[in-house]
C-alpha atoms as a PDB file:
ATOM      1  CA  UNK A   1     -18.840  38.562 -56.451  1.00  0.00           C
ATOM      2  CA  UNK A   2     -15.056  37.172 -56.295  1.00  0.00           C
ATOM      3  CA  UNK A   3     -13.682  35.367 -53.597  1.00  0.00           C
ATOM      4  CA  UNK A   4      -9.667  36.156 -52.872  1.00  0.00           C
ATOM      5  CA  UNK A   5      -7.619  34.111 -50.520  1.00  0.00           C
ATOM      6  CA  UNK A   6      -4.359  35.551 -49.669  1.00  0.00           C
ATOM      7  CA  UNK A   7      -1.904  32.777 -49.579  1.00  0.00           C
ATOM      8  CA  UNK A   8       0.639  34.385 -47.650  1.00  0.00           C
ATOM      9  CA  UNK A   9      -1.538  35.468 -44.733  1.00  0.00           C
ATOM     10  CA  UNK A  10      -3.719  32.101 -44.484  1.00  0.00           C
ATOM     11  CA  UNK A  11      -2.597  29.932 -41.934  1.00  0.00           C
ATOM     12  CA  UNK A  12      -5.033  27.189 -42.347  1.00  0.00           C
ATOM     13  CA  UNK A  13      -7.024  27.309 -39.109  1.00  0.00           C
ATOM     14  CA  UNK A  14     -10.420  26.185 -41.285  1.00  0.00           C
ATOM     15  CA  UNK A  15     -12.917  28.058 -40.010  1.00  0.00           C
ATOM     16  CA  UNK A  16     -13.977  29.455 -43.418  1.00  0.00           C
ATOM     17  CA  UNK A  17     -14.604  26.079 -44.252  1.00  0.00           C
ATOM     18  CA  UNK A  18     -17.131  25.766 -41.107  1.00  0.00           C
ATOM     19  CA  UNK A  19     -18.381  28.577 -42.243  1.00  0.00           C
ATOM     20  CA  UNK A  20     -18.791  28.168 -45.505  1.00  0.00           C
ATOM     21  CA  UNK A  21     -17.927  24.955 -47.464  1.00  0.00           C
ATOM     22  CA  UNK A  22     -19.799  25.288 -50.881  1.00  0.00           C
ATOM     23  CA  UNK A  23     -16.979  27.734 -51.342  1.00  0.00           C
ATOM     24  CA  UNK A  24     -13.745  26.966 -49.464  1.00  0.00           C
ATOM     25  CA  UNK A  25     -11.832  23.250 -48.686  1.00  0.00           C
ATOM     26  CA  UNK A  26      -9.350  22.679 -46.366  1.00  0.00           C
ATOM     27  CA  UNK A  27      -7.120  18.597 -46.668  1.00  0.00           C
ATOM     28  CA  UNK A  28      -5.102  17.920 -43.419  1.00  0.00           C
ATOM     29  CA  UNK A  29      -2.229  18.231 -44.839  1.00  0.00           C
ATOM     30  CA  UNK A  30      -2.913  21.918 -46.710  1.00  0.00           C
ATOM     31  CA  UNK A  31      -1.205  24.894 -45.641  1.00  0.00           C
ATOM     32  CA  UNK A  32      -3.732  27.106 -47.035  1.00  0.00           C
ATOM     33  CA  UNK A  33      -6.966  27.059 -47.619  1.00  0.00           C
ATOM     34  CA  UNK A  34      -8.550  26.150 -51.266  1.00  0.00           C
ATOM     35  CA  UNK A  35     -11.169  28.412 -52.642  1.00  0.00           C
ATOM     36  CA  UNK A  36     -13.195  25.786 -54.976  1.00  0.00           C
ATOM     37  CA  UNK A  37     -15.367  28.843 -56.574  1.00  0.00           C
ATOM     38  CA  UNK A  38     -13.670  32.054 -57.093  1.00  0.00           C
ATOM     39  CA  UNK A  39     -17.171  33.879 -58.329  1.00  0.00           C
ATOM     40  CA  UNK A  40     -19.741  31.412 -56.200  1.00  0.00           C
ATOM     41  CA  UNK A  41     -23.674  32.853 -56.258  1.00  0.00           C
ATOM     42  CA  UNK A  42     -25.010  35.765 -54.164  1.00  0.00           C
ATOM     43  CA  UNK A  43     -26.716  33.339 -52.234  1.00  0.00           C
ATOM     44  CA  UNK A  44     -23.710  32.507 -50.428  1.00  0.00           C
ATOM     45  CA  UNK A  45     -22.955  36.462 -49.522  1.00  0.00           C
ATOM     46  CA  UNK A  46     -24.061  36.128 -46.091  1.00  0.00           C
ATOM     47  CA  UNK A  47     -21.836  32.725 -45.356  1.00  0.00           C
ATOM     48  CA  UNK A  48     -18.761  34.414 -46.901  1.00  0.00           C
ATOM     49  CA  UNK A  49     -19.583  37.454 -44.802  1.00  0.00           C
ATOM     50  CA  UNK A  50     -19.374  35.000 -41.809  1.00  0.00           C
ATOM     51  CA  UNK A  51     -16.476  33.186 -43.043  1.00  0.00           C
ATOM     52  CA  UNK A  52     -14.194  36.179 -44.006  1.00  0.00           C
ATOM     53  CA  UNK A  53     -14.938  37.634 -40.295  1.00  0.00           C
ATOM     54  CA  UNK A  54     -14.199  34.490 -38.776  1.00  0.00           C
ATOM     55  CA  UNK A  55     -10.582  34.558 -40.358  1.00  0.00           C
ATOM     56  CA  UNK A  56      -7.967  35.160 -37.326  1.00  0.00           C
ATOM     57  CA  UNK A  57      -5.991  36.378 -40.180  1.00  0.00           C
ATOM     58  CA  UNK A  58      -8.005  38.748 -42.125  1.00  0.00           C
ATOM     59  CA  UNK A  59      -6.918  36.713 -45.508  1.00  0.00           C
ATOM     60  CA  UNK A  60     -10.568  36.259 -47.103  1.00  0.00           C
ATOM     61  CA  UNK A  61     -11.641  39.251 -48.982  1.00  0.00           C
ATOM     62  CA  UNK A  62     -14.984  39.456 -50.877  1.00  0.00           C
ATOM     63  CA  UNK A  63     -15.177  41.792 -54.385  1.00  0.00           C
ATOM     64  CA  UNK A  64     -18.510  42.850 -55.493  1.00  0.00           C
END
């Protein structure tokens, strides 16, 4: 599975990182957020799942 940010819809509200931080990071002064592994395990499908429908923005998309 691939992890995709997209840079120009993210506006940094974090709660991908709540929702998942094994995969995403977010510094105070970051406008986006950082995705620290693209392709992370399948063990972390359900917490992406969570953290790409928690995005006010819809800028977290999961492949595979």
């Amino acid at each position: 599975m691939k992890v995709i940010v997209d840079e120009l819809r993210c506006d940094a509200h974090g709660l991908c990182v709540d929702a998942c931080p094994e995969v995403f990071a977010l510094d105070d002064d970051d406008d986006v957020v950082t995705v620290l592994v693209e392709e992370p395990d399948d063990s972390l499908r359900d917490e992406l799942a969570r953290a790409a429908q928690a995005c006010p923005k819809a800028a977290i998309t999961i492949e595979g």
